[in-house]
Protein backbone atom coordinates (compact mmCIF):
# COMPACT_ATOMS: atom_id res chain seq x y z
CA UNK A 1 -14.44 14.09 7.71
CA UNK A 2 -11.64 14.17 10.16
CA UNK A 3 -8.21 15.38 9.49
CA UNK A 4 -6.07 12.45 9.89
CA UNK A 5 -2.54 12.86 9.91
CA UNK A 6 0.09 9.84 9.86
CA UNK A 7 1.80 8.61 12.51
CA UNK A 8 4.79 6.89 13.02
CA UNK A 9 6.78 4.61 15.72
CA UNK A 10 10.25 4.88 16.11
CA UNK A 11 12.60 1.90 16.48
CA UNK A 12 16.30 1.56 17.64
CA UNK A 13 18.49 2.12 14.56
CA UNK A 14 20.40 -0.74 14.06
CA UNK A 15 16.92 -2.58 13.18
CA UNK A 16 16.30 -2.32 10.07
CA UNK A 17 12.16 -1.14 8.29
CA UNK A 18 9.70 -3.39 7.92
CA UNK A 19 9.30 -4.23 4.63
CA UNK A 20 5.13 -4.20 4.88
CA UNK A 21 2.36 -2.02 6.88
CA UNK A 22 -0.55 -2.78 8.30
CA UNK A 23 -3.61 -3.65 7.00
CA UNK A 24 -1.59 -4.69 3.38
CA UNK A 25 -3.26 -7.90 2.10
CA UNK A 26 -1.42 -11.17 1.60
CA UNK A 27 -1.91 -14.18 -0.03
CA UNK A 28 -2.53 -15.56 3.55
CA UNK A 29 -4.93 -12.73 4.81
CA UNK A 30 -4.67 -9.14 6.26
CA UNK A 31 -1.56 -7.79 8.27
CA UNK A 32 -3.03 -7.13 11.61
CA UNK A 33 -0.09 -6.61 13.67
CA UNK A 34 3.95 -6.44 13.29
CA UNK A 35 6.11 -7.47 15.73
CA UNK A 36 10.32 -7.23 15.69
CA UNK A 37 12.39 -10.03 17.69
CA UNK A 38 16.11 -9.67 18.43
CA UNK A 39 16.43 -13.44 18.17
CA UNK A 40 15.52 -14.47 21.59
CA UNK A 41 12.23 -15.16 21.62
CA UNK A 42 12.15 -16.70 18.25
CA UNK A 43 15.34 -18.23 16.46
CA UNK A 44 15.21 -15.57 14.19
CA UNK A 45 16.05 -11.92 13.65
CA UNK A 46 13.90 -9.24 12.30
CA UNK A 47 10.71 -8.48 11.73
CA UNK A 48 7.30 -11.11 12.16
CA UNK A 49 3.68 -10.25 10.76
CA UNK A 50 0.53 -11.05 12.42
CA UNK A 51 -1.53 -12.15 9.68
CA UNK A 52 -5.66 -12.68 10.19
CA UNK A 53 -6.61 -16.08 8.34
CA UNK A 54 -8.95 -18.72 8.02
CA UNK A 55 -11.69 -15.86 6.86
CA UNK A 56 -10.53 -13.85 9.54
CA UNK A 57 -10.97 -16.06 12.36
CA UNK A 58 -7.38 -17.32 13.69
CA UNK A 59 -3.99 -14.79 13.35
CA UNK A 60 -0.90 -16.92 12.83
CA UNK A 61 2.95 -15.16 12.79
CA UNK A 62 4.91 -14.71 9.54
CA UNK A 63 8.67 -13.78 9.13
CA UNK A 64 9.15 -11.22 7.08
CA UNK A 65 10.21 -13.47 3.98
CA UNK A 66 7.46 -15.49 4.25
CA UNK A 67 4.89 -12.84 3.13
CA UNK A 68 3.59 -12.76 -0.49
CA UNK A 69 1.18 -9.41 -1.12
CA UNK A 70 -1.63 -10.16 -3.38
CA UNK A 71 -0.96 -8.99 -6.98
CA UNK A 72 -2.89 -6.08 -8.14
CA UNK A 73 -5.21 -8.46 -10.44
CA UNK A 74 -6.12 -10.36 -7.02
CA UNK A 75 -7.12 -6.85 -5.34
CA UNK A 76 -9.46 -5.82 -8.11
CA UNK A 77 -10.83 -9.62 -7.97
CA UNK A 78 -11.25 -8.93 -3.98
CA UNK A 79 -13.17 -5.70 -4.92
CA UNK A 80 -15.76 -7.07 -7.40
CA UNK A 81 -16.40 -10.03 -4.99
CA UNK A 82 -17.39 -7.66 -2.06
CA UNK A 83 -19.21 -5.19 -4.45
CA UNK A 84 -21.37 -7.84 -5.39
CA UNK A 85 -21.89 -8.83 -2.00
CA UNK A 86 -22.74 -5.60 -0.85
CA UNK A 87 -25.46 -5.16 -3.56
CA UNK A 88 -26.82 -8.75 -2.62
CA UNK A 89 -27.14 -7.47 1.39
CA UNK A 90 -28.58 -3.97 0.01
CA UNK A 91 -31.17 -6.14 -1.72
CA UNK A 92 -32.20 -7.86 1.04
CA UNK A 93 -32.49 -4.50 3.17
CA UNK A 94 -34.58 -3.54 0.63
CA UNK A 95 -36.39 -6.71 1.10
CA UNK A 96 -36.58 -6.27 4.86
CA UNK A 97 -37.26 -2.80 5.60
């Protein structure tokens, strides 16, 4: 496996962090892409979030206080769903192949 280190992006310093990171799951869908507006292109300062919804096929914007993360019960819910549907699509594999 490769050695991945982090990397970062630097931003002027009067902005201030954004409060979430990609990939972080909402109660909207996935963080795909963050995006910081001084106010002109939107009426509003600070940071937007380009959230994948709609079972990932449509990304709508998000200001920053408009994000809710899922709740750790909701991640582990998210988990057992996809485990199970992994071991349906190994079954049919197995079925297949």
């Amino acid at each position: 496996m490769k050695n991945r280190s982090r990397k970062s992006i630097s931003y002027p310093a009067n902005w201030t962090a954004p409060k979430y990171q990609f990939g972080q799951m909402t109660t909207d869908g996935q963080i795909l892409g963050i995006e910081y507006s001084n106010g002109n292109a939107f009426k509003h300062e600070g940071w937007f979030y380009w959230v994948l919804v709609g079972q990932g096929k449509e990304l709508e914007m998000y200001m920053e206080d408009e994000i809710e993360l899922l709740a750790p019960s909701q991640i582990k819910e998210l988990i057992e769903a996809r485990a199970a549907e992994i071991e349906i699509l190994k079954g049919q594999l197995n079925f297949i192949g």
